[in-house]
C-alpha atoms as a PDB file:
ATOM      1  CA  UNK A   1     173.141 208.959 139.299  1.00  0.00           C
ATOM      2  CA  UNK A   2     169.703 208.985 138.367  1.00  0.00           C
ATOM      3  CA  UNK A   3     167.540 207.607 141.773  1.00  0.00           C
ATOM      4  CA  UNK A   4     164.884 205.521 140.755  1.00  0.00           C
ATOM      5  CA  UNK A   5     161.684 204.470 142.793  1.00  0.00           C
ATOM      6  CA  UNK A   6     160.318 201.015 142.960  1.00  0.00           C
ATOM      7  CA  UNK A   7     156.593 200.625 143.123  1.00  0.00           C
ATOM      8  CA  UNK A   8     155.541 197.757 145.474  1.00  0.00           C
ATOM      9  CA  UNK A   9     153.055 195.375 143.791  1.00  0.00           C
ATOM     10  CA  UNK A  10     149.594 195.350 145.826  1.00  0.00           C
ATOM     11  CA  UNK A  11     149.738 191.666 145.789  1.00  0.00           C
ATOM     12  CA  UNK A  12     152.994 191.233 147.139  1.00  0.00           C
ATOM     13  CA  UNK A  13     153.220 193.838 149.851  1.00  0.00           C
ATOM     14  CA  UNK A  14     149.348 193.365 151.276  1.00  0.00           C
ATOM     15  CA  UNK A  15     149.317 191.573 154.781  1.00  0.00           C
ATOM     16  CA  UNK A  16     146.954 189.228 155.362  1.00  0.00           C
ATOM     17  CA  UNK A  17     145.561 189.675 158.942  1.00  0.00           C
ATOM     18  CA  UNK A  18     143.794 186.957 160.568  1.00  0.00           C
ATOM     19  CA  UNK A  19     141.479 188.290 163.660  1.00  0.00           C
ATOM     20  CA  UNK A  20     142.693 186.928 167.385  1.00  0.00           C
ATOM     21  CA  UNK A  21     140.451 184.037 168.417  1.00  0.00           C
ATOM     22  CA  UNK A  22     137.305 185.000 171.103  1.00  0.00           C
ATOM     23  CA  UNK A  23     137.314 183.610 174.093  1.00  0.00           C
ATOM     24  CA  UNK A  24     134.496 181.048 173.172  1.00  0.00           C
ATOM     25  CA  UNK A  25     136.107 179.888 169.868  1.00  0.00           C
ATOM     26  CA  UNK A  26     139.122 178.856 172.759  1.00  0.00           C
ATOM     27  CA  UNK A  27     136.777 177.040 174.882  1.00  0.00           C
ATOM     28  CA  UNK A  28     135.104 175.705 171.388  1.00  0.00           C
ATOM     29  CA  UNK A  29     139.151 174.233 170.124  1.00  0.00           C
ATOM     30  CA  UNK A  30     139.553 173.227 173.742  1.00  0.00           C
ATOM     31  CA  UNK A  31     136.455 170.929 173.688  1.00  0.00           C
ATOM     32  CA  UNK A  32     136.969 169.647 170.424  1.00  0.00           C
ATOM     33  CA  UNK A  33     140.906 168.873 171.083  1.00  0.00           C
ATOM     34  CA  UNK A  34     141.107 167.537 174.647  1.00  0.00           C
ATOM     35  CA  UNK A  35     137.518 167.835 176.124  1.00  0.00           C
ATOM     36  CA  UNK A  36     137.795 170.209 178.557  1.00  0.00           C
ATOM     37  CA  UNK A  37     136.480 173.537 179.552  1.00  0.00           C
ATOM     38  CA  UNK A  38     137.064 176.804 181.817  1.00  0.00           C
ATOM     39  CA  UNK A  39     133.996 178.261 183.775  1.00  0.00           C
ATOM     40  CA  UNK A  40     133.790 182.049 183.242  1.00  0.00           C
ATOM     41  CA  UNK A  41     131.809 183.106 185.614  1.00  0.00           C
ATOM     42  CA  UNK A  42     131.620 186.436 188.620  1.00  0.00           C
ATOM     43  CA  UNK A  43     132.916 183.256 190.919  1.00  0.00           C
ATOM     44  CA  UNK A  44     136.551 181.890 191.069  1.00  0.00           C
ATOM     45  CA  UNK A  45     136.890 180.059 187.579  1.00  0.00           C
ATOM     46  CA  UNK A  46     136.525 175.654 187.679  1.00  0.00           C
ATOM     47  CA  UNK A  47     138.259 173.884 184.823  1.00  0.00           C
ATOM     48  CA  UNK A  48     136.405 170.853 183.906  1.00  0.00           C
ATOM     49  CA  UNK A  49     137.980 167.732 182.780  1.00  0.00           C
ATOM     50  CA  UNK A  50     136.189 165.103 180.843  1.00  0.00           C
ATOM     51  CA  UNK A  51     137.725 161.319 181.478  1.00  0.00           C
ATOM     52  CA  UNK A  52     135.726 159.376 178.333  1.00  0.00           C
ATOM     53  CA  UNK A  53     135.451 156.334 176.609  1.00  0.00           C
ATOM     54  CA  UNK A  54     139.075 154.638 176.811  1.00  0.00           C
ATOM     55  CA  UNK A  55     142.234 155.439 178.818  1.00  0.00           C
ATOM     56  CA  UNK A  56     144.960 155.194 176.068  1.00  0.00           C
ATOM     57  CA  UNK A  57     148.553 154.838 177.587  1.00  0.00           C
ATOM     58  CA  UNK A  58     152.094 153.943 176.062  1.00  0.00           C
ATOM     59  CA  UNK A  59     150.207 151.948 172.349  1.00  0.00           C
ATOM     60  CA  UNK A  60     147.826 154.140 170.645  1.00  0.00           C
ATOM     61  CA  UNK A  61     144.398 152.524 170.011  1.00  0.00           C
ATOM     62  CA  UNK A  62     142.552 151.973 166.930  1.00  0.00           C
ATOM     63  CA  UNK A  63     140.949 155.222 165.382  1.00  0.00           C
ATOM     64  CA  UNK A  64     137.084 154.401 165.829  1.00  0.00           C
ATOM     65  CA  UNK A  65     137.771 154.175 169.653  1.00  0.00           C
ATOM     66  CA  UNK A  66     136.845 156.988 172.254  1.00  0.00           C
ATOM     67  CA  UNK A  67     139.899 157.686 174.083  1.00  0.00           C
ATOM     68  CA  UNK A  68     141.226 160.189 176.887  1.00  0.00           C
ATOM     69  CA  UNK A  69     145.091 160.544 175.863  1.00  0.00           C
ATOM     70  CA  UNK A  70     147.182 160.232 179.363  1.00  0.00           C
ATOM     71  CA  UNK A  71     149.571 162.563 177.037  1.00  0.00           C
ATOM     72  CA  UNK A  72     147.392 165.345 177.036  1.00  0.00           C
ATOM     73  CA  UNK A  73     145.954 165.054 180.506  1.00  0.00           C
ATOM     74  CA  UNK A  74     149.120 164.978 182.422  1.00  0.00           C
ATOM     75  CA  UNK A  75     150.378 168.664 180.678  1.00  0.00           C
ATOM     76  CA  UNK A  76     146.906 170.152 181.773  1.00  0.00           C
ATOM     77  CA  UNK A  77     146.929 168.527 185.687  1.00  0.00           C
ATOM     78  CA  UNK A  78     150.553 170.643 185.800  1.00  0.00           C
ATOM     79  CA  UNK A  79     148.569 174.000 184.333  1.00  0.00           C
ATOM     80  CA  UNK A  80     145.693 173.951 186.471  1.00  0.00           C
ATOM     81  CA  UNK A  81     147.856 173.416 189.398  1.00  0.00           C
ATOM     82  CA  UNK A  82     149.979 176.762 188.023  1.00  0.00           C
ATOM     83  CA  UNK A  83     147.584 178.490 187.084  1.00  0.00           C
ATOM     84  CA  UNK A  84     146.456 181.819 189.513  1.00  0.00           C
ATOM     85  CA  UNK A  85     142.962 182.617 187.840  1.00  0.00           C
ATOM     86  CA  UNK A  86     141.572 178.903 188.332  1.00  0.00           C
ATOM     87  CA  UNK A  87     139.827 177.963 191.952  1.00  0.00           C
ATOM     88  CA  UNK A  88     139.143 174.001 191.106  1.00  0.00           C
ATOM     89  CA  UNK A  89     138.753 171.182 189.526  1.00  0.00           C
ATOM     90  CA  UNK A  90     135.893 168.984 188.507  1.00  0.00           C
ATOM     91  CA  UNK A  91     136.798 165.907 187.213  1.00  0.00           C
ATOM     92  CA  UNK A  92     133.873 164.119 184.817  1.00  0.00           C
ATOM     93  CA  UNK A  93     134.375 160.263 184.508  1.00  0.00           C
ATOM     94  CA  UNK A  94     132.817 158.387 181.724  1.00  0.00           C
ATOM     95  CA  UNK A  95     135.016 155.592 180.990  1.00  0.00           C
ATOM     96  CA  UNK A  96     135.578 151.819 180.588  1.00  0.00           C
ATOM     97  CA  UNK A  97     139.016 151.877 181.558  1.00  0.00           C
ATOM     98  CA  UNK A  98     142.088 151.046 179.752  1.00  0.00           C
ATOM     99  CA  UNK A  99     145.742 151.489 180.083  1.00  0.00           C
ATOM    100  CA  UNK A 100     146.395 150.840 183.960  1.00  0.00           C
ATOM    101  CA  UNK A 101     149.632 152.516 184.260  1.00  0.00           C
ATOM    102  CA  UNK A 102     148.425 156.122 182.859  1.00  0.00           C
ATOM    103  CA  UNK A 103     145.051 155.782 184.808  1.00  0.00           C
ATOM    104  CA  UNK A 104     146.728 155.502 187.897  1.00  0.00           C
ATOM    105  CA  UNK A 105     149.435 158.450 187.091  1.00  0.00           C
ATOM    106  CA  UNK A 106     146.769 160.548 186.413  1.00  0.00           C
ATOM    107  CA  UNK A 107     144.940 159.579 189.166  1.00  0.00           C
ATOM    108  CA  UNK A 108     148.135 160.224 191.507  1.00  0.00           C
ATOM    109  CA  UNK A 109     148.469 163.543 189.677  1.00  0.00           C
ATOM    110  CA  UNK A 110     144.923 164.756 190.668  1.00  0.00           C
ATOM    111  CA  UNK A 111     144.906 163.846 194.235  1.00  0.00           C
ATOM    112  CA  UNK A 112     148.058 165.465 194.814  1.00  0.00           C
ATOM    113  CA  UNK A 113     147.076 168.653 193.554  1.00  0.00           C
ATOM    114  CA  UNK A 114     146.593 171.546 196.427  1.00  0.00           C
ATOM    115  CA  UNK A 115     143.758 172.950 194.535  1.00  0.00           C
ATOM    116  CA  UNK A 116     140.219 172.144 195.581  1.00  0.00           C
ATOM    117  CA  UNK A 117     139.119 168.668 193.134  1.00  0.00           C
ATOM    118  CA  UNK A 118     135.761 167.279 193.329  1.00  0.00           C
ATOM    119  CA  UNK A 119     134.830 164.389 190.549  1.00  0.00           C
ATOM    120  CA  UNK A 120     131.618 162.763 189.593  1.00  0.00           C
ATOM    121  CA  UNK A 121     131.013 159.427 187.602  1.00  0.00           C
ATOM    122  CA  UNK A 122     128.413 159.982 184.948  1.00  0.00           C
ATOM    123  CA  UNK A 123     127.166 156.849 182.856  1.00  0.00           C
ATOM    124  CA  UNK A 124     130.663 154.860 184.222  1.00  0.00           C
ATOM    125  CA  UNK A 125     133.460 155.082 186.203  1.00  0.00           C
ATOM    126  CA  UNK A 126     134.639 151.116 185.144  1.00  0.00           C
ATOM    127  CA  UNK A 127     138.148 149.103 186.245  1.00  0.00           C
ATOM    128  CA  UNK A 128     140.983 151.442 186.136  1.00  0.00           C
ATOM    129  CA  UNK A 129     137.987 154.281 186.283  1.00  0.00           C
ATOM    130  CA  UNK A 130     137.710 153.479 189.697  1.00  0.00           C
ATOM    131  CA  UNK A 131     141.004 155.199 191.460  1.00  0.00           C
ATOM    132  CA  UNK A 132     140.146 157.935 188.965  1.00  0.00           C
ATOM    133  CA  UNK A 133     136.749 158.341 190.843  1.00  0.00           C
ATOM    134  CA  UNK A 134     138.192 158.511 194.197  1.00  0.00           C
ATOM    135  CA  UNK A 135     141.119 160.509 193.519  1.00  0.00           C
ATOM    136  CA  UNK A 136     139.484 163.833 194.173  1.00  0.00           C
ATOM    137  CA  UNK A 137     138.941 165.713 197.597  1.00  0.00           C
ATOM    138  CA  UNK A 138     135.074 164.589 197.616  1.00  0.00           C
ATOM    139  CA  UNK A 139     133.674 162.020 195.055  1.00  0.00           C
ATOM    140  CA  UNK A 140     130.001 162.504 192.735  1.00  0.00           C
ATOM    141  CA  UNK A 141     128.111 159.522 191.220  1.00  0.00           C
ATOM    142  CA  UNK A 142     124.679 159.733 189.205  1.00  0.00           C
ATOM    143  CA  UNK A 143     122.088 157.343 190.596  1.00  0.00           C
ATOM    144  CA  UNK A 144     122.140 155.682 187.337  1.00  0.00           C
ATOM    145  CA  UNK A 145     126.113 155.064 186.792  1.00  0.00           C
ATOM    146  CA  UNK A 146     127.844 152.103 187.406  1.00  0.00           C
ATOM    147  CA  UNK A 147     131.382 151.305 188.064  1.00  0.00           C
ATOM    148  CA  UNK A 148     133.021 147.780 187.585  1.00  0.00           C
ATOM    149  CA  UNK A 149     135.750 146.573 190.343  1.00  0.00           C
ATOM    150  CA  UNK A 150     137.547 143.500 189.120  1.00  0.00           C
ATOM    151  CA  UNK A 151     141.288 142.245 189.010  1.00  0.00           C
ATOM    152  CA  UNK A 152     143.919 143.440 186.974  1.00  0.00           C
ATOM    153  CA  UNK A 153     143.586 141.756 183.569  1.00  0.00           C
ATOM    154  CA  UNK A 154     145.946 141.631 180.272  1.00  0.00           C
ATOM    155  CA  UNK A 155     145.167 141.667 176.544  1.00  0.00           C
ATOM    156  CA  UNK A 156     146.464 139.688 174.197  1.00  0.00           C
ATOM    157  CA  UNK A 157     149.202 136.849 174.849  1.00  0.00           C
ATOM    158  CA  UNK A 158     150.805 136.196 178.508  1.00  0.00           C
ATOM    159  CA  UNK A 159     154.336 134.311 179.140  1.00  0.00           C
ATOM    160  CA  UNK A 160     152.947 131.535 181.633  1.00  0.00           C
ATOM    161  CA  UNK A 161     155.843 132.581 184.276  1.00  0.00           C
ATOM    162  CA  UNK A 162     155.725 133.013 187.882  1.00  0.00           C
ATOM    163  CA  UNK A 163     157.225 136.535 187.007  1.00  0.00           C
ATOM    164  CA  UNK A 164     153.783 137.288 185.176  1.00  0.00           C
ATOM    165  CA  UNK A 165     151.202 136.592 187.861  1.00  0.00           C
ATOM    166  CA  UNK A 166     153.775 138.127 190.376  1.00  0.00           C
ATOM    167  CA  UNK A 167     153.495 141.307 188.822  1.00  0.00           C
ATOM    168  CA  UNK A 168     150.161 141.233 187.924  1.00  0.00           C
ATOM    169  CA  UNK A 169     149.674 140.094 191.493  1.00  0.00           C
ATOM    170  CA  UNK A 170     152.036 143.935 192.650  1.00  0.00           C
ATOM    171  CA  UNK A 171     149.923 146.205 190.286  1.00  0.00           C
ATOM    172  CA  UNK A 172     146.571 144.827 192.015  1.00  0.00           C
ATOM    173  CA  UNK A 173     147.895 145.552 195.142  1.00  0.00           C
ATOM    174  CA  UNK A 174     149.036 149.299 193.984  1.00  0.00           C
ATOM    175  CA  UNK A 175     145.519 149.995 192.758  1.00  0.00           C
ATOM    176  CA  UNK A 176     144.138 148.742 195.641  1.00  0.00           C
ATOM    177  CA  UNK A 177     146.115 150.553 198.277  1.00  0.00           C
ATOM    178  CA  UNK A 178     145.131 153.719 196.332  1.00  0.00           C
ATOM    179  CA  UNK A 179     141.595 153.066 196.280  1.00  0.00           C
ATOM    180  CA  UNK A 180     141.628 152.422 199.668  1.00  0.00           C
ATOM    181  CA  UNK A 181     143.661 155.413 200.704  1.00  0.00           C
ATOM    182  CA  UNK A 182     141.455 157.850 198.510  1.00  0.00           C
ATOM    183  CA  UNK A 183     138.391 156.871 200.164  1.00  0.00           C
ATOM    184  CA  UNK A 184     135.878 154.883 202.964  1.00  0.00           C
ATOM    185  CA  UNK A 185     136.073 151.305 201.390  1.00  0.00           C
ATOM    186  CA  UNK A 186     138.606 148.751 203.296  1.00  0.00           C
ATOM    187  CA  UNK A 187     140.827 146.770 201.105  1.00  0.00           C
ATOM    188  CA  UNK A 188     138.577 143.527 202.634  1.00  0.00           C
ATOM    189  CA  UNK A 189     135.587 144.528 201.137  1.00  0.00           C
ATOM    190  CA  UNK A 190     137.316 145.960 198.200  1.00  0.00           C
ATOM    191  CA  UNK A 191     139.235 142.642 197.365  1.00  0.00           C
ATOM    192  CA  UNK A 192     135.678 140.526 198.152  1.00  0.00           C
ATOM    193  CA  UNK A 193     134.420 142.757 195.443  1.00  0.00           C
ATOM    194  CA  UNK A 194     137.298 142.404 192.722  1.00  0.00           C
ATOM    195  CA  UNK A 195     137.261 138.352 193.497  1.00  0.00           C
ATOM    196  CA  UNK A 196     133.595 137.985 193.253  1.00  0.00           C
ATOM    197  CA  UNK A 197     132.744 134.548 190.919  1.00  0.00           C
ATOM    198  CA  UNK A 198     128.212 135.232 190.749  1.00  0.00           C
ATOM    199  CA  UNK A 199     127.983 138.533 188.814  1.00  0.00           C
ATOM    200  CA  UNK A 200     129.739 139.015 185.011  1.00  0.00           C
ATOM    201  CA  UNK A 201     129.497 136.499 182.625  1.00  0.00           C
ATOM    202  CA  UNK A 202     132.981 136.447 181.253  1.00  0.00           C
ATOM    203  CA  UNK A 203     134.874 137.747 183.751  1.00  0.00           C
ATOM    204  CA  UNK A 204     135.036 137.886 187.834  1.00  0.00           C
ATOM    205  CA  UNK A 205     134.469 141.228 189.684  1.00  0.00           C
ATOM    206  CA  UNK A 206     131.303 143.262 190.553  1.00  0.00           C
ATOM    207  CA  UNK A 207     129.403 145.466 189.052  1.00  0.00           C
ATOM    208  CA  UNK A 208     128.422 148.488 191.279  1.00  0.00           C
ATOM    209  CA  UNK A 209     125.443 150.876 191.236  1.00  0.00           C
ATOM    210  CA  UNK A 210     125.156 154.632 192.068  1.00  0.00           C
ATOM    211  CA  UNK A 211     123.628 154.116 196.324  1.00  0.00           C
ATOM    212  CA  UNK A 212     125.322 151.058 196.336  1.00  0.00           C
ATOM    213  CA  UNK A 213     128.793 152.922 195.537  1.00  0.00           C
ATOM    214  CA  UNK A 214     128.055 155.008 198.382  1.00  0.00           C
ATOM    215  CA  UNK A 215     126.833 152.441 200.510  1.00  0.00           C
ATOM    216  CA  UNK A 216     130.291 150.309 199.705  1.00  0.00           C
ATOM    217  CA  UNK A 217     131.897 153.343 200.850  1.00  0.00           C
ATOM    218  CA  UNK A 218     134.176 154.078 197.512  1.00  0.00           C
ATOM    219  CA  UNK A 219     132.287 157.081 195.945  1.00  0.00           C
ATOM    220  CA  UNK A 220     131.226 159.688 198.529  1.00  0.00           C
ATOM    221  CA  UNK A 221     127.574 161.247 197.694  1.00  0.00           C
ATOM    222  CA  UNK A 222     124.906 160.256 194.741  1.00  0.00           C
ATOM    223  CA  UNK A 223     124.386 163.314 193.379  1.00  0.00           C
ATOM    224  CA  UNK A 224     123.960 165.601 190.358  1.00  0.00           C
ATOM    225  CA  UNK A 225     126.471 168.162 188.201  1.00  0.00           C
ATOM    226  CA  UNK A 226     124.754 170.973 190.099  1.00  0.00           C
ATOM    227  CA  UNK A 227     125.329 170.119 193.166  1.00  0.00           C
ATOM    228  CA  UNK A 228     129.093 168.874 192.543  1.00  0.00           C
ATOM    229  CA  UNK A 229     129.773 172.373 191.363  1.00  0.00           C
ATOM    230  CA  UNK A 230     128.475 173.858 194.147  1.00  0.00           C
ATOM    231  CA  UNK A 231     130.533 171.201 196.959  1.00  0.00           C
ATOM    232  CA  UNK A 232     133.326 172.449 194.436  1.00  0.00           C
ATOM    233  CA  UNK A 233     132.763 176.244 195.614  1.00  0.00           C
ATOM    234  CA  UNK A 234     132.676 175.641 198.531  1.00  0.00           C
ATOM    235  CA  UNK A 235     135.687 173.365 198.639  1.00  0.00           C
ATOM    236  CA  UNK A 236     137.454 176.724 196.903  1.00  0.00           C
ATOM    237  CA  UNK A 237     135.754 179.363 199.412  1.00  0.00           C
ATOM    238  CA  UNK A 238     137.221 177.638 201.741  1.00  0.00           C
ATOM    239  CA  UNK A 239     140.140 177.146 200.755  1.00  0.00           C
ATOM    240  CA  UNK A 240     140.563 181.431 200.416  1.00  0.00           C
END
């Protein structure tokens, strides 16, 4: 038999090779999908994660909101904790709240991690923002944030039941237990705060300032980003 040889058409048989991402395109999709970042610096590396705008939890919100995805969060709590090459955690809070339930998982997440964690309110740290503040090793807040402490409220329509206020009544309690565990405030003051009837317009609760959140004995220090990255160091020299 005759052999025959087949020639392979350019088009078909050409590979089409796509270059590996750089290291700062990674950082660059990080950002842009989940709004965090890893340090690369000669020290041990910090990954910083950004709490923004909404907390969404089991319903999703409406596409114009801002919103930190407890679904995303949770997966990158377990890596950072896994991960050798990262020292710490810095925590950045800018948010109004939202779902209570994933706020406080994350929450419970981040100050059970063994790694160093150090978080800092920037702009607002508001309602379910709050255990998020305190959940790290040593708590941040900018002179000019603000952070909101009222009662647990609901959206949209209530069954007028015993049952309802009961557990409303249980998930205040959780949040406040936590609060108070995580940092100097007692759950006296801290309920005083939630109940009080003089300061919002439409609703009951405080509204608390950077020196006054220190003073009240929730956040730690007033302070800047520099100088939470540096107690963060520390916190991970330290810890070596």
């Amino acid at each position: 038999m005759k052999k025959t040889s087949k020639k392979s058409d350019n088009k078909d048989s050409e590979s089409v090779t796509e270059s590996a991402p750089t290291g700062s395109e990674k950082q660059y999709e990080r950002i842009q999908s989940i709004g965090s970042v890893i340090t690369s610096s000669k020290k041990k590396k910090i990954y910083c994660l950004t709490i923004i705008g909404q907390i969404e939890g089991h319903t999703y919100l409406p596409e114009e909101n801002k919103t930190t995805k407890y679904e995303h969060v949770i997966p990158e709590l377990v890596a950072i904790e896994e991960d050798p090459e990262i020292g710490g955690l810095l925590l950045l809070l800018n948010t109004v709240g939202g779902d209570i339930e994933a706020g406080l998982a994350i929450a419970e997440l981040i100050s059970g991690m063994s790694k160093p964690t150090v978080s800092m309110v920037i702009g607002g740290g508001h309602s379910i923002g709050v255990p998020l503040a305190v959940c790290a090793d040593e708590s941040f807040i900018a002179e000019s944030a603000t952070m909101t402490i009222h009662p647990v409220r609901s959206g949209g329509m209530v069954v007028g039941v015993p049952q309802s206020f009961e557990y409303f009544q249980k998930m205040q309690q959780r949040i406040a237990n936590f609060v108070v565990k995580n940092s100097k405030i007692t759950q006296k003051r801290f309920y005083e705060l939630c109940m009080n009837t003089e300061e919002l317009v439409l609703d009951i609760g405080s509204i608390v300032e950077g020196k006054q959140a220190v003073k009240e004995g929730i956040i730690d220090n007033v302070g800047t980003l520099s100088q939470a990255i540096k107690c963060l160091y520390k916190k991970i020299e330290k810890q070596k």
